[in-house]
PDB file of N, CA and C in Angstrom:
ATOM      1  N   UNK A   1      -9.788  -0.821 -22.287  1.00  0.00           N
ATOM      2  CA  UNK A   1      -9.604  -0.917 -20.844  1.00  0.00           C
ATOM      3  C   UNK A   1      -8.877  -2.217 -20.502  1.00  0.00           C
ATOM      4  N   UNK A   2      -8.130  -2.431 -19.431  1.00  0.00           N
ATOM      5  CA  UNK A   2      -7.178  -3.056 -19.302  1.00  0.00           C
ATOM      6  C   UNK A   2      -7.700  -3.661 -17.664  1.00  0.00           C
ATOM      7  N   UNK A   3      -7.623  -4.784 -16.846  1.00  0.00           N
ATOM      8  CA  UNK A   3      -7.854  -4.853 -15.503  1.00  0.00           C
ATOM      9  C   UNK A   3      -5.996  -4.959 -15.079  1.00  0.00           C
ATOM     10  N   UNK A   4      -5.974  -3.854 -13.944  1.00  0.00           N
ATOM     11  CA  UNK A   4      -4.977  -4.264 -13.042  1.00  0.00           C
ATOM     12  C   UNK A   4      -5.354  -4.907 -11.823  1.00  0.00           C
ATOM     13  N   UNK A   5      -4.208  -5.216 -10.854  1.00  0.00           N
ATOM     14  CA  UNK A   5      -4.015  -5.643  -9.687  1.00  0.00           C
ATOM     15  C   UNK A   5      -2.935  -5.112  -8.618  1.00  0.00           C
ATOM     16  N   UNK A   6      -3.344  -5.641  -7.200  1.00  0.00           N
ATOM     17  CA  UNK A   6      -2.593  -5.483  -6.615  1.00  0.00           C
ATOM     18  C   UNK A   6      -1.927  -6.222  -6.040  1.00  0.00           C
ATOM     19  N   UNK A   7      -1.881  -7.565  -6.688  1.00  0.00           N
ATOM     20  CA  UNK A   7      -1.434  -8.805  -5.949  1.00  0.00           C
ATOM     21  C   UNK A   7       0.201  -9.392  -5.703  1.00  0.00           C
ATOM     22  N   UNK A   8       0.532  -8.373  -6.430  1.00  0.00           N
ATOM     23  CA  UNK A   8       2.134  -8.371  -6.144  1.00  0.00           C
ATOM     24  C   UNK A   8       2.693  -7.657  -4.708  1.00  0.00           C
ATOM     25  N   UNK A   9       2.023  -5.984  -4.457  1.00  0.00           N
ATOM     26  CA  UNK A   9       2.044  -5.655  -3.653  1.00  0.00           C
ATOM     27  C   UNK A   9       1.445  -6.647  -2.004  1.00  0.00           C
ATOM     28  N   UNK A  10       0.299  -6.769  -2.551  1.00  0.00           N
ATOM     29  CA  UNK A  10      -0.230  -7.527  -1.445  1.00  0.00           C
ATOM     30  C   UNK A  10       0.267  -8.817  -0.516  1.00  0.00           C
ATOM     31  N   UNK A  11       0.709  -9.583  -1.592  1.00  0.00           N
ATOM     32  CA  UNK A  11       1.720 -10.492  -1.395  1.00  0.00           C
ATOM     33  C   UNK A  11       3.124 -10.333  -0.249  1.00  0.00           C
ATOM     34  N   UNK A  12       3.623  -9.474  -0.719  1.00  0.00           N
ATOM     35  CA  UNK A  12       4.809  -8.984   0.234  1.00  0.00           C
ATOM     36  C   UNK A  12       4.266  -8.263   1.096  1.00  0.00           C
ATOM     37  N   UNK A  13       3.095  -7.890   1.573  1.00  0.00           N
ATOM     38  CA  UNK A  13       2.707  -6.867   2.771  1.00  0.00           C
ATOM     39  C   UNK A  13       2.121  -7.778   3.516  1.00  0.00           C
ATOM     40  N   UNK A  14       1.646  -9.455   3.187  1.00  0.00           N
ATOM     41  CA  UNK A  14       1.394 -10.528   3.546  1.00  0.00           C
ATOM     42  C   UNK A  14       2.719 -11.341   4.153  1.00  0.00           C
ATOM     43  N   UNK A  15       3.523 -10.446   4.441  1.00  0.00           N
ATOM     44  CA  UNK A  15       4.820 -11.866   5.078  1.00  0.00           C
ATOM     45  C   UNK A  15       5.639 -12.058   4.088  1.00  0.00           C
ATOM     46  N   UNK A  16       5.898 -11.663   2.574  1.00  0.00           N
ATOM     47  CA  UNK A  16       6.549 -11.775   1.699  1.00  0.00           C
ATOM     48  C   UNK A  16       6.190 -13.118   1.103  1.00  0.00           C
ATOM     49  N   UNK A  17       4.977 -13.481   1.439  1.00  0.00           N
ATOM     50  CA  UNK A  17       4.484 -14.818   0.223  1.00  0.00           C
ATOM     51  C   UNK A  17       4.505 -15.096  -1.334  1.00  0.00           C
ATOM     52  N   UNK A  18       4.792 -16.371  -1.724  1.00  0.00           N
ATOM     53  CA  UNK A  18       5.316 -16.610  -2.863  1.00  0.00           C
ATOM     54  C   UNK A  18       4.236 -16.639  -3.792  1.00  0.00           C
ATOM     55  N   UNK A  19       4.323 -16.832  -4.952  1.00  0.00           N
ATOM     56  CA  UNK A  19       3.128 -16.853  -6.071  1.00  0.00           C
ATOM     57  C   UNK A  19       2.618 -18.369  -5.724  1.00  0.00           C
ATOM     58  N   UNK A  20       3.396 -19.118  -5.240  1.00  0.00           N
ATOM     59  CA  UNK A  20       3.028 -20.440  -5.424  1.00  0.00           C
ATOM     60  C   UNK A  20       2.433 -20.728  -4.031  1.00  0.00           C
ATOM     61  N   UNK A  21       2.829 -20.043  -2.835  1.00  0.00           N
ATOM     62  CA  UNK A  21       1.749 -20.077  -1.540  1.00  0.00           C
ATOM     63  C   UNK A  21       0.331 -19.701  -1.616  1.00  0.00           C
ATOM     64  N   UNK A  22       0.577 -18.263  -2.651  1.00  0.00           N
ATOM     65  CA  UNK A  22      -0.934 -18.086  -2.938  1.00  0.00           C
ATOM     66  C   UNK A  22      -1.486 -18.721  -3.555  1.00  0.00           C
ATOM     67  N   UNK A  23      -1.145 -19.657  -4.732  1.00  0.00           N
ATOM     68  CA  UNK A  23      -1.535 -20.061  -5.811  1.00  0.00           C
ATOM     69  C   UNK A  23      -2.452 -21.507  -4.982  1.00  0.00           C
ATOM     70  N   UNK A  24      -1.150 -22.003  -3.856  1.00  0.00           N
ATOM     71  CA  UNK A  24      -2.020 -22.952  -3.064  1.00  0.00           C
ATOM     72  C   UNK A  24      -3.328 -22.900  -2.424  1.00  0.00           C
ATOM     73  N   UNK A  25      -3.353 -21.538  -2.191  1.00  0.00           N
ATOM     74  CA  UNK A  25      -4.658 -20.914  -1.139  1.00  0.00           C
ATOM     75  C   UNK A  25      -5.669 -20.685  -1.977  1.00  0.00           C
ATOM     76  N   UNK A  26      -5.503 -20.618  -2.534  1.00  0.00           N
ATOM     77  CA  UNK A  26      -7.435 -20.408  -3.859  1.00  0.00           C
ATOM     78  C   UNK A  26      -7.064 -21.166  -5.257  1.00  0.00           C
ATOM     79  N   UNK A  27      -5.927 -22.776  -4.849  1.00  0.00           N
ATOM     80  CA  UNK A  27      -6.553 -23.512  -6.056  1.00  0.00           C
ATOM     81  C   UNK A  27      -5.880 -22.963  -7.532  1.00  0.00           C
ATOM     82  N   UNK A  28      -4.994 -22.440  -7.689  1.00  0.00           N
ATOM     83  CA  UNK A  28      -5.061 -22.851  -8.942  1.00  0.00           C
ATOM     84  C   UNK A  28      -3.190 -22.777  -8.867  1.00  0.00           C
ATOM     85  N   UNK A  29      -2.943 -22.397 -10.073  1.00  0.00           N
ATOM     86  CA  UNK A  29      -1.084 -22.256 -10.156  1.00  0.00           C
ATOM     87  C   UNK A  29      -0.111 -21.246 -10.371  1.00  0.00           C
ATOM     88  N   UNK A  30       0.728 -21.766  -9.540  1.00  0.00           N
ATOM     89  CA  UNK A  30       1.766 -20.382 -10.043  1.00  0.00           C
ATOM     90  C   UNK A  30       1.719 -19.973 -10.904  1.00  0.00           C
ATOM     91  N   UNK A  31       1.671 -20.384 -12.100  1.00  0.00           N
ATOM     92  CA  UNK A  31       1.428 -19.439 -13.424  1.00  0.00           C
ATOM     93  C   UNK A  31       0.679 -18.360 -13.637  1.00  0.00           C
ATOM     94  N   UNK A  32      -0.518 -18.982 -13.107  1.00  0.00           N
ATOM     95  CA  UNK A  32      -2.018 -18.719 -13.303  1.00  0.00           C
ATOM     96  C   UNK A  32      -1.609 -17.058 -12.336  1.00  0.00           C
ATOM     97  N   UNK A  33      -1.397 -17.183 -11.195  1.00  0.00           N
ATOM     98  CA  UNK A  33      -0.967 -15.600  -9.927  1.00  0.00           C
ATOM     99  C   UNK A  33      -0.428 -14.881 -10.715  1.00  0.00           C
ATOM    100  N   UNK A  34       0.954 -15.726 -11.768  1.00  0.00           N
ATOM    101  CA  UNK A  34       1.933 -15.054 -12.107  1.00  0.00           C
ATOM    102  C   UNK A  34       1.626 -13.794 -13.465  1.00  0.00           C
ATOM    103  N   UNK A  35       0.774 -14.680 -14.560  1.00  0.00           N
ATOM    104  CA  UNK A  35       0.121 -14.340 -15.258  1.00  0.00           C
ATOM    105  C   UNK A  35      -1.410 -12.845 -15.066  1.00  0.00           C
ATOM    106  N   UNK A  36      -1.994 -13.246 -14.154  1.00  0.00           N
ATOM    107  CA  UNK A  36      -2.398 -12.263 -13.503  1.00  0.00           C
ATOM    108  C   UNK A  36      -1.292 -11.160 -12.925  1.00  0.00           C
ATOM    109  N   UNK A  37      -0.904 -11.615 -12.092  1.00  0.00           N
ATOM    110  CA  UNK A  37       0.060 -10.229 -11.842  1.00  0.00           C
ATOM    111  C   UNK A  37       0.564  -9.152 -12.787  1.00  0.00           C
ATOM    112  N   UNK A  38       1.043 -10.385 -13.920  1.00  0.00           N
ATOM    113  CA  UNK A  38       1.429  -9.136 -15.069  1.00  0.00           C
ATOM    114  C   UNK A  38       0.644  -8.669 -16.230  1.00  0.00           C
ATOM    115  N   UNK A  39      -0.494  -8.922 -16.057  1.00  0.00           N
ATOM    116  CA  UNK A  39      -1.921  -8.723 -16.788  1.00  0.00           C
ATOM    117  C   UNK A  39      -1.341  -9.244 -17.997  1.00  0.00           C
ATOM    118  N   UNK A  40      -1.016 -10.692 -18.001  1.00  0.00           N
ATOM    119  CA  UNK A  40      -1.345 -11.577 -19.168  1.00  0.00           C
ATOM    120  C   UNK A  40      -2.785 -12.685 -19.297  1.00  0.00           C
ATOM    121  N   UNK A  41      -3.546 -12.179 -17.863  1.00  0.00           N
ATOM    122  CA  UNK A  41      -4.307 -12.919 -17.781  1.00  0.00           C
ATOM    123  C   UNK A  41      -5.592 -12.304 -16.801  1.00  0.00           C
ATOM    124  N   UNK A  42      -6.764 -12.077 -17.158  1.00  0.00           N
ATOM    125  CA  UNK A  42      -7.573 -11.942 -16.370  1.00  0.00           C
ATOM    126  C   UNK A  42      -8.912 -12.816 -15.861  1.00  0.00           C
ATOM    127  N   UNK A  43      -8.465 -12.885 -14.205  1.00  0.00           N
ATOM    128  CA  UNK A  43      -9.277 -13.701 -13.747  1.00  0.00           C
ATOM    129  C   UNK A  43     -10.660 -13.855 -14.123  1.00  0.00           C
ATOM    130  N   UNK A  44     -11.280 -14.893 -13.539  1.00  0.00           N
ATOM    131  CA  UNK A  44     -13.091 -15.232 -13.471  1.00  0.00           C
ATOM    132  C   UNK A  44     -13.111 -14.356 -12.592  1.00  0.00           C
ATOM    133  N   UNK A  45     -14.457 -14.609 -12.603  1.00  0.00           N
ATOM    134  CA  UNK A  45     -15.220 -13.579 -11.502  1.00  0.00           C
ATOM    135  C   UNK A  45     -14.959 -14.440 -10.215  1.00  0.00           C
ATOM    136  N   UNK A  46     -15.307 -15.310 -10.141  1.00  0.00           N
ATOM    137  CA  UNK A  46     -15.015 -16.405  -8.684  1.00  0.00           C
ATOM    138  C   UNK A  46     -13.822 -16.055  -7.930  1.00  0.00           C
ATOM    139  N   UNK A  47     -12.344 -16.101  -9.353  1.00  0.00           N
ATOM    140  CA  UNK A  47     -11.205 -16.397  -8.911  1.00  0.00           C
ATOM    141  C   UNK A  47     -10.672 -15.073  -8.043  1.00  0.00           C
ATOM    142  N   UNK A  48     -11.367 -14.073  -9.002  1.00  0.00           N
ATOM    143  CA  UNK A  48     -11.319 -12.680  -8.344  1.00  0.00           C
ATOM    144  C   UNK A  48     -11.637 -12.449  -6.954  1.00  0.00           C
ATOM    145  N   UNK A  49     -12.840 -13.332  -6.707  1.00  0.00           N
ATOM    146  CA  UNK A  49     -13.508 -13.354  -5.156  1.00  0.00           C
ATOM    147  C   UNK A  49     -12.714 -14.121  -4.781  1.00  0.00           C
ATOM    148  N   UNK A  50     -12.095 -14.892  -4.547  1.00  0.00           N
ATOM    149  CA  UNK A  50     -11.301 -16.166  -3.962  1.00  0.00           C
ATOM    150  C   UNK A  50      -9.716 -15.235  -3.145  1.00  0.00           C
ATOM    151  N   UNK A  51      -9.380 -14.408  -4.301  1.00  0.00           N
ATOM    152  CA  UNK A  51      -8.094 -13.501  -4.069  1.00  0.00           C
ATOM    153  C   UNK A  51      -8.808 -12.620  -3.029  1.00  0.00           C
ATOM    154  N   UNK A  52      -9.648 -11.810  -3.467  1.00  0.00           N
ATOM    155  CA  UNK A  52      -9.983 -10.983  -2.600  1.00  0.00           C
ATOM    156  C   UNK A  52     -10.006 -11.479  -0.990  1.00  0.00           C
ATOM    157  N   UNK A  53     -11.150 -12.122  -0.962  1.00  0.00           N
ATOM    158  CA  UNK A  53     -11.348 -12.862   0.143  1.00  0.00           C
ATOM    159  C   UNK A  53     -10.318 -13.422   0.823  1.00  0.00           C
ATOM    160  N   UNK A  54      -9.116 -14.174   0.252  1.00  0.00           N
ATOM    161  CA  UNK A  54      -8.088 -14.151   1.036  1.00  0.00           C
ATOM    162  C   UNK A  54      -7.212 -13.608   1.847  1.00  0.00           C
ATOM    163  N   UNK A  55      -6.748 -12.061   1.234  1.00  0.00           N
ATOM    164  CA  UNK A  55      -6.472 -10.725   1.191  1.00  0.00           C
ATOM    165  C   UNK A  55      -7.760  -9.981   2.237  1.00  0.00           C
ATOM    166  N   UNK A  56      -8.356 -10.503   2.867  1.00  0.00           N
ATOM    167  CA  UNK A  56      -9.672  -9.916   3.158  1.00  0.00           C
ATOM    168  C   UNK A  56     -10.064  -8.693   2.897  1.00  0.00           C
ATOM    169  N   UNK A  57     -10.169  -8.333   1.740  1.00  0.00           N
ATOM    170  CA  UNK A  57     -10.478  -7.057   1.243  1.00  0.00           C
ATOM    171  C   UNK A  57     -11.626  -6.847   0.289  1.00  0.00           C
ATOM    172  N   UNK A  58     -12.014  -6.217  -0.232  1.00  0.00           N
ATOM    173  CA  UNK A  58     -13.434  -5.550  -1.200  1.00  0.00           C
ATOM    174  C   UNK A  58     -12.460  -6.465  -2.523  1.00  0.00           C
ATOM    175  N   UNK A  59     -13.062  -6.601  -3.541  1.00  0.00           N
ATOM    176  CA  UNK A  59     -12.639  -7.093  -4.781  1.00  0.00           C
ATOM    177  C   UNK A  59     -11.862  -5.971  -5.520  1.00  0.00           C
ATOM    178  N   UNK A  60     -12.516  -4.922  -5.349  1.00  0.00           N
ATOM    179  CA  UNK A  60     -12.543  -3.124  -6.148  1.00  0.00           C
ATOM    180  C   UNK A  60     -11.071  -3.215  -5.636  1.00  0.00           C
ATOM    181  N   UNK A  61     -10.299  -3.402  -4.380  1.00  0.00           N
ATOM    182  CA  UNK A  61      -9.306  -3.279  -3.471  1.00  0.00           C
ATOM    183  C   UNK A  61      -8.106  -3.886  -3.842  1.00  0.00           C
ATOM    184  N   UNK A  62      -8.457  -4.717  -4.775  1.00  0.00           N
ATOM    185  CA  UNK A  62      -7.871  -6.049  -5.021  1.00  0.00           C
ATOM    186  C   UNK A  62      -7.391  -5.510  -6.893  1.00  0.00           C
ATOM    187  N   UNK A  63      -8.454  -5.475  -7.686  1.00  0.00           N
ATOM    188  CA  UNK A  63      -8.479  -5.226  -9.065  1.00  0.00           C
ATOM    189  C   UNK A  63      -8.867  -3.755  -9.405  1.00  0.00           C
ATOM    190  N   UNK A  64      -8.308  -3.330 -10.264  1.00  0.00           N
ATOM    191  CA  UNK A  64      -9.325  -2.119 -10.829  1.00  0.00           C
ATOM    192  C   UNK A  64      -8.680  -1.732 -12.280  1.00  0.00           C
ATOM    193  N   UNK A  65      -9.700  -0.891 -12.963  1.00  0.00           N
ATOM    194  CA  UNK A  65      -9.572  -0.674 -14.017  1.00  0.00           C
ATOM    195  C   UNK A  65      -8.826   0.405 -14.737  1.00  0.00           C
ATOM    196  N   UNK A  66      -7.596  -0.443 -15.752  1.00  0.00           N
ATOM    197  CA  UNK A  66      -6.897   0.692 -16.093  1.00  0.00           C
ATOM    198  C   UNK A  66      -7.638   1.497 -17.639  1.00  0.00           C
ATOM    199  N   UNK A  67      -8.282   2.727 -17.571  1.00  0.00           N
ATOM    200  CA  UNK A  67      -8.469   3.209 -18.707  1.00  0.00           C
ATOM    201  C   UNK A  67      -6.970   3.130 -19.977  1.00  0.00           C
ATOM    202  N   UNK A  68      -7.182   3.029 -21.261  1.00  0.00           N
ATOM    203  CA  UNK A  68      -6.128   3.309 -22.246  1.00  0.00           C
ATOM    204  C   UNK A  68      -6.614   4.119 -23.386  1.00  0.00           C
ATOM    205  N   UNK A  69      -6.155   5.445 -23.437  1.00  0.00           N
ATOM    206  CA  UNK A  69      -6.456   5.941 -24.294  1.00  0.00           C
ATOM    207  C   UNK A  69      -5.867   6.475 -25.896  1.00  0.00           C
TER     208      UNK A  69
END
């Protein structure tokens, strides 16, 4: 199993914000968004709430799980 996101989408439905605007808003770095975005990286549990919550949305809304079979 694999975690995706929607934070690329979300981003541009947000005003077309940059990885590095978000990255400002919950603390950590462009990389760090960027890396997530392309599932080279999966968040903490916190960081997960931090996105969400920004996005004001459910976490589930935010991430979900890609089966691989």
């Amino acid at each position: 199993m694999k975690l995706g996101n929607h934070l690329r989408r979300l981003r541009f439905e947000h005003g077309n914000l940059s990885q590095q605007a978000l990255a400002n808003q919950v603390g950590v770095t462009r990389l760090t968004i960027h890396s997530i975005e392309t599932g080279k990286f999966n968040p903490s549990t916190l960081l997960a709430m931090k996105l969400a919550r920004f996005f004001e949305l459910p976490v589930e809304e935010v991430f979900f799980i890609i089966d691989e079979d």
